[in-house]
Structures are given as structure tokens and as C-alpha cells.
C-alpha atoms as a PDB file:
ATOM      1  CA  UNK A   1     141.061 226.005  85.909  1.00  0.00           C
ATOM      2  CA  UNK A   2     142.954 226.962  89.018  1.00  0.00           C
ATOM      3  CA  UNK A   3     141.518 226.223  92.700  1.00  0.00           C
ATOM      4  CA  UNK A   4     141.344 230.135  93.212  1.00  0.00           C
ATOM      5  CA  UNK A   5     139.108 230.446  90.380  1.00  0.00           C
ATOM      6  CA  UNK A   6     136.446 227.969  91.461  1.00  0.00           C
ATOM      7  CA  UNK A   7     136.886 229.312  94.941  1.00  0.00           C
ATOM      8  CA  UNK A   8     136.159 232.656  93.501  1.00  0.00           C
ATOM      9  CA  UNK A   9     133.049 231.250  91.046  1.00  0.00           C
ATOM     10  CA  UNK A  10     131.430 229.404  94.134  1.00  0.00           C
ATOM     11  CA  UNK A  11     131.593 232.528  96.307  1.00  0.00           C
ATOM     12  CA  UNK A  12     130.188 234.139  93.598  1.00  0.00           C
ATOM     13  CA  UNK A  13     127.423 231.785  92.935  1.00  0.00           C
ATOM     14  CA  UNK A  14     126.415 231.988  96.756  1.00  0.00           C
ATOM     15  CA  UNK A  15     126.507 235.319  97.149  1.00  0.00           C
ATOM     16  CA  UNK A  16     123.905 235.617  94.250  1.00  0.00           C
ATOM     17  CA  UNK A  17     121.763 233.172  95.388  1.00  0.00           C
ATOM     18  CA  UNK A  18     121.406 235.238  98.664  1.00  0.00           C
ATOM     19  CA  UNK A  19     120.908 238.212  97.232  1.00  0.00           C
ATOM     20  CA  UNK A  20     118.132 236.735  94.513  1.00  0.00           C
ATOM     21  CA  UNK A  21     116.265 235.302  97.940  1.00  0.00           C
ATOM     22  CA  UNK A  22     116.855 238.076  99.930  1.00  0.00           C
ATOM     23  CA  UNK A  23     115.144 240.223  97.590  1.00  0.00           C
ATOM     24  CA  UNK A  24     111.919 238.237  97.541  1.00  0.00           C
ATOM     25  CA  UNK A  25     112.101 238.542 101.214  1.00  0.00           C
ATOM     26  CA  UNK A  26     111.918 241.748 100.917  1.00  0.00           C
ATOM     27  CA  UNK A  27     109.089 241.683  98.486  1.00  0.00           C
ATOM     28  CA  UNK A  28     106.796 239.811 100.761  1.00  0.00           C
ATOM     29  CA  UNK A  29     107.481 241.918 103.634  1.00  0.00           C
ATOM     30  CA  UNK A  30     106.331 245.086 101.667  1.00  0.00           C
ATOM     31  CA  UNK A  31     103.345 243.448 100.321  1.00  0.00           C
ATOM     32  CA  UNK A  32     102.801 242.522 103.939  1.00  0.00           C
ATOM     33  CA  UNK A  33     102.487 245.428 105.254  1.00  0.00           C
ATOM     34  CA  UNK A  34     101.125 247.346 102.577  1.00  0.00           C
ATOM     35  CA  UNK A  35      97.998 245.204 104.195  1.00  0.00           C
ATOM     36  CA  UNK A  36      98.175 246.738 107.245  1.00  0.00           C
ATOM     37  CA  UNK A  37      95.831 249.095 108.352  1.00  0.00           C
ATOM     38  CA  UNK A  38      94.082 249.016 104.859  1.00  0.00           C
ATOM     39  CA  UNK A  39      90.310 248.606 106.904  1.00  0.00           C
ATOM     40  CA  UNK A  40      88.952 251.794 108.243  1.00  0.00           C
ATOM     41  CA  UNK A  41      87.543 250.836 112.189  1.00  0.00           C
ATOM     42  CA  UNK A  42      85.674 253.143 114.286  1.00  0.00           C
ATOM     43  CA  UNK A  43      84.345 252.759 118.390  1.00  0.00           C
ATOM     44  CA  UNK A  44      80.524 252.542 118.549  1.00  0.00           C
ATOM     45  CA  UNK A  45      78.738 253.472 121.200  1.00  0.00           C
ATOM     46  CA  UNK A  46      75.554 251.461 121.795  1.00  0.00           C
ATOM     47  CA  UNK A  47      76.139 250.916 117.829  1.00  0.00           C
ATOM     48  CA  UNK A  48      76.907 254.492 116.902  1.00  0.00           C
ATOM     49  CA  UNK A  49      80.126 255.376 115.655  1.00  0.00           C
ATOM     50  CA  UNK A  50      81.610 257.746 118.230  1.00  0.00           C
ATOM     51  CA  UNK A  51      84.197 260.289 117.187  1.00  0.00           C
ATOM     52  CA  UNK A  52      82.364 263.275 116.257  1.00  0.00           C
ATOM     53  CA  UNK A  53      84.031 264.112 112.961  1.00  0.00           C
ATOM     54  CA  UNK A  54      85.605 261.115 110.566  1.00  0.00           C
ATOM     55  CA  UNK A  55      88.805 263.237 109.747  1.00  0.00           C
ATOM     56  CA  UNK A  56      92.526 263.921 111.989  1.00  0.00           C
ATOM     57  CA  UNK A  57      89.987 266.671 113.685  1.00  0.00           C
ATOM     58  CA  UNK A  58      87.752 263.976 115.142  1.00  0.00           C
ATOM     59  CA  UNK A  59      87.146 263.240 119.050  1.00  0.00           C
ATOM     60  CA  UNK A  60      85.758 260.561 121.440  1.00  0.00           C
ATOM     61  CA  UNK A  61      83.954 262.069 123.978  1.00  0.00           C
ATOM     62  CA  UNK A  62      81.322 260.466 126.210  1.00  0.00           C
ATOM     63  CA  UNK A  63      80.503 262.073 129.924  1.00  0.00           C
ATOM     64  CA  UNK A  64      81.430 260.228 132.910  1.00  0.00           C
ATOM     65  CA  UNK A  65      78.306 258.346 134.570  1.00  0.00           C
ATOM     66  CA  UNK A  66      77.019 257.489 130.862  1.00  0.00           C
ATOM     67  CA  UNK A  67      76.181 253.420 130.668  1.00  0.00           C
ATOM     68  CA  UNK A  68      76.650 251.647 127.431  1.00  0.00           C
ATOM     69  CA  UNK A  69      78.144 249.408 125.206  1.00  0.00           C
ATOM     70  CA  UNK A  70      81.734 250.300 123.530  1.00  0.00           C
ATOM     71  CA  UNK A  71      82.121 248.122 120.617  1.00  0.00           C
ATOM     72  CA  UNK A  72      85.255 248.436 117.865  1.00  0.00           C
ATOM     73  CA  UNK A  73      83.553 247.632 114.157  1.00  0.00           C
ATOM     74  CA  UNK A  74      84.871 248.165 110.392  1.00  0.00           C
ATOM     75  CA  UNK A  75      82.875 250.991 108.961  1.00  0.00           C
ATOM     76  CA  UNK A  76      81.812 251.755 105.652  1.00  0.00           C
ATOM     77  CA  UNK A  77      82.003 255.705 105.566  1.00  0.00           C
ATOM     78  CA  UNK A  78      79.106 257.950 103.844  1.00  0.00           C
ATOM     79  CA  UNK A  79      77.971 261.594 104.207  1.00  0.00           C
ATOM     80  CA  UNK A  80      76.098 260.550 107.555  1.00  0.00           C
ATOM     81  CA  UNK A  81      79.408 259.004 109.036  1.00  0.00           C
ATOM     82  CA  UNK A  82      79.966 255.577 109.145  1.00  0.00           C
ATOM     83  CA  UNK A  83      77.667 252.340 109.019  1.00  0.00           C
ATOM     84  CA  UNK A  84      79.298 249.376 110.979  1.00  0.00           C
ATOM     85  CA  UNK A  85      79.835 246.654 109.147  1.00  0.00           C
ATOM     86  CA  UNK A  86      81.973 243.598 111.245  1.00  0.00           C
ATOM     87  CA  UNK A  87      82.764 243.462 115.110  1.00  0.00           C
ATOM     88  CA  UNK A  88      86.708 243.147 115.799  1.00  0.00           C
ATOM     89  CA  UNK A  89      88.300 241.862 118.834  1.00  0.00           C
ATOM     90  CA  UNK A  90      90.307 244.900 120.957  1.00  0.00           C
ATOM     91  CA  UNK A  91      91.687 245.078 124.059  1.00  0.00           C
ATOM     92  CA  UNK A  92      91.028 248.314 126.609  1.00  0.00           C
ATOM     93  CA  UNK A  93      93.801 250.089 128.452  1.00  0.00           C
ATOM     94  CA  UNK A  94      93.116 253.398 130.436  1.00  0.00           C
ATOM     95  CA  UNK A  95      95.564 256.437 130.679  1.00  0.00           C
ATOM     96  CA  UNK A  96      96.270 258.188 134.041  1.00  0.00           C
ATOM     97  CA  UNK A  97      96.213 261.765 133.728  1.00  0.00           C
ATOM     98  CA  UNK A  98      97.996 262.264 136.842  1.00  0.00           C
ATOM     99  CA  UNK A  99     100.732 260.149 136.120  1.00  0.00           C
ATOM    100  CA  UNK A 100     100.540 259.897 131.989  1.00  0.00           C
ATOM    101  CA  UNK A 101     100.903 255.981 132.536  1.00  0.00           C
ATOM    102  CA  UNK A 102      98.858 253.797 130.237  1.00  0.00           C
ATOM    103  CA  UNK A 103      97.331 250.743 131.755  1.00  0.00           C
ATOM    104  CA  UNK A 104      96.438 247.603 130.761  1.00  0.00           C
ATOM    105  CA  UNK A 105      92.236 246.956 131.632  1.00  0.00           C
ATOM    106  CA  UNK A 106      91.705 244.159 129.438  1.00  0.00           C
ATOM    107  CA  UNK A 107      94.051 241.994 128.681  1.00  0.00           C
ATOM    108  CA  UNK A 108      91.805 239.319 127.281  1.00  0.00           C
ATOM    109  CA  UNK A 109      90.194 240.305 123.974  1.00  0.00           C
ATOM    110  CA  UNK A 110      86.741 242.151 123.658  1.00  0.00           C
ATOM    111  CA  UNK A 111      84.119 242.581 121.102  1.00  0.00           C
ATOM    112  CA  UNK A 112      82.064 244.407 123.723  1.00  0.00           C
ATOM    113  CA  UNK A 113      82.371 246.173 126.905  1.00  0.00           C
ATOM    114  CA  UNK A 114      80.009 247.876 129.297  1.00  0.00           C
ATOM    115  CA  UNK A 115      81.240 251.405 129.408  1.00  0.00           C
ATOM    116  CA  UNK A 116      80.450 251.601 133.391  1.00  0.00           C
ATOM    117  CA  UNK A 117      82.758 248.598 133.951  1.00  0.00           C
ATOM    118  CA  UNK A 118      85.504 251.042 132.761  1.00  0.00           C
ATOM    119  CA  UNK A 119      84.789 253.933 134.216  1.00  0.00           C
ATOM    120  CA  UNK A 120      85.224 252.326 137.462  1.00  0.00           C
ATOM    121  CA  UNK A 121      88.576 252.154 137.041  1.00  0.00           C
ATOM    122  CA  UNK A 122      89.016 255.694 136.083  1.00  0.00           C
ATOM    123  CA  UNK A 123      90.233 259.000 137.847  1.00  0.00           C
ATOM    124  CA  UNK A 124      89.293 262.608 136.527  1.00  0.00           C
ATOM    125  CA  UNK A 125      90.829 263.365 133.207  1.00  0.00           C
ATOM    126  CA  UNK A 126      91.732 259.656 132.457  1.00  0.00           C
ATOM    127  CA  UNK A 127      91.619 258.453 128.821  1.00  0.00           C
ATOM    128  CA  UNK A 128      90.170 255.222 128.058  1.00  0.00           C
ATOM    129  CA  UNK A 129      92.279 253.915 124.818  1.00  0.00           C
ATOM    130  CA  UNK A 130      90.721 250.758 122.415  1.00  0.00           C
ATOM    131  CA  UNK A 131      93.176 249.176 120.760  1.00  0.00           C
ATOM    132  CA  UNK A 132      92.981 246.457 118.116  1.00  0.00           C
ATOM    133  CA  UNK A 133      94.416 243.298 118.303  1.00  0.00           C
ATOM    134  CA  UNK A 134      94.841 242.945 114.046  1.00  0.00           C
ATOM    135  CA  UNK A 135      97.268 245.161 112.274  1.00  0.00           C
ATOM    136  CA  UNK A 136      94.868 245.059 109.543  1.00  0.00           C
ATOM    137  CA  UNK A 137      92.561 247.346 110.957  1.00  0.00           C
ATOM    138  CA  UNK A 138      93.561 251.504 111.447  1.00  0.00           C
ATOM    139  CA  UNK A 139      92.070 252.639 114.262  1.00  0.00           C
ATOM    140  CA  UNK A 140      92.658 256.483 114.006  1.00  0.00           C
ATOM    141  CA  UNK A 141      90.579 257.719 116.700  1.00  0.00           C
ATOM    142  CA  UNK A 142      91.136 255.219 119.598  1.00  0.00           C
ATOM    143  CA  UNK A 143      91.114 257.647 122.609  1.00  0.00           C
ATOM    144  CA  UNK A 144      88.519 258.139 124.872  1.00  0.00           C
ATOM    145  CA  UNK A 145      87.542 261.301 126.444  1.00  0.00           C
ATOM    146  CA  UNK A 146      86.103 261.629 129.331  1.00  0.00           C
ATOM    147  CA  UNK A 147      84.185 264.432 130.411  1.00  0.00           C
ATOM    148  CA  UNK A 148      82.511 265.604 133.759  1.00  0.00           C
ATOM    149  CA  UNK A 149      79.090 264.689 134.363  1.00  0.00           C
ATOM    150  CA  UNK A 150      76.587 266.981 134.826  1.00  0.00           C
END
């Protein structure tokens, strides 16, 4: 057999062998993330889910002044709402209204924080934003509003 044609069978042996790998790459990666976000988590509110309505509707609202715990949990989700099931770690950030910039609070990980510690640090029509530290875990209604005491 000639030189070119073992050059040609050993490029073609290589470039199979990448390919054949390459694909189970790929297969990994898509199991991967077909993990992500498969857990439903919800903010509770002295151990009360929060948002007012479990669907892309939904909306965290507590008034400014309010004291409390903010926790982030897993929920199981019935007729009622949602019963907590397991505490996850999440980090706070607050939004500026005035200047739309989003702002780290936290940057150590929480399972619990004392809502009047972060109110604090807001201005009017700031958003206070939980987010999760585990791609595992969809968080759908992370956003905080805050409305005017009365």
C-alpha cells in the first residue's frame, strides 16, 4: 500500500475518533442541562411562599417598613400554593430604580435574611432580586416589590 494511502486511512481513523467522542460530549452536556432548573423554588416570607399567584402572572410584593424573614425553599405546589419543602442557599442583590443598576447586597450565600436589613439599603421603587446560587433550582418569581408604607 502506498504512503498516501495510510496517510489518508490514519487521517481518517482520527477524524472518526473525534467525532465518536465529540458526540458523547455533546450527550452529557444535554443531559446536563436538561437538569437545570428541573426544582420549582419559591421566596417565603416568615415561611409563606410570597408571590401572590404560582403562574408567569405572579408578584412579590411586601410594603416597605414590614420586618421578617426572606427565605428561598423548594416547594411542592397544591391548590393552596406551595408547601416548602428544603432551604437553598441565594444571594440578594437590589435594583436602583433611579439608575436601573442591579447591585450586589450579599455576596456571601444566605438561607435567611432579615427583610429590614435590606430595606436599609433601598431607595423608593427599588427591587430587591433573590437569586440562587444552583442552576438546579428555577426561580421564576425572584423580584421583589416594594411598596409604600402606609
Amino acid at each position: 500500500m502506498s504512503t498516501e494511502k495510510i496517510c489518508f486511512f490514519i487521517i481518517l481513523g482520527i477524524l472518526f475518533s473525534s467525532a465518536v467522542s465529540g458526540q458523547s460530549v455533546k450527550q452529557d452536556n444535554i443531559k446536563a442541562k436538561e437538569k437545570n432548573y428541573s426544582d420549582c423554588a419559591a421566596i417565603l416570607y416568615n415561611g409563606k411562599m410570597l408571590v401572590d399567584e404560582y403562574s408567569p402572572r405572579g408578584i412579590c410584593k411586601l410594603e416597605a417598613g414590614m420586618e421578617g424573614k426572606l427565605t428561598v425553599a423548594t416547594v411542592m405546589l397544591n391548590e393552596e400554593g406551595g408547601v416548602p419543602i428544603q432551604n437553598l442557599g441565594f444571594k440578594v442583590a437590589i435594583k436602583n430604580d433611579r439608575t436601573n443598576t442591579i447591585w450586589m447586597f450579599s455576596e456571601d450565600t444566605r438561607y435567611e435574611v432579615e427583610l429590614k436589613e435590606i430595606l436599609k439599603k433601598c431607595e423608593k421603587d427599588d427591587k430587591i432580586i433573590l437569586i440562587t446560587v444552583d442552576q438546579k433550582y428555577s426561580l421564576t418569581h425572584h423580584e421583589i416589590v416594594v411598596m409604600p408604607g402606609s
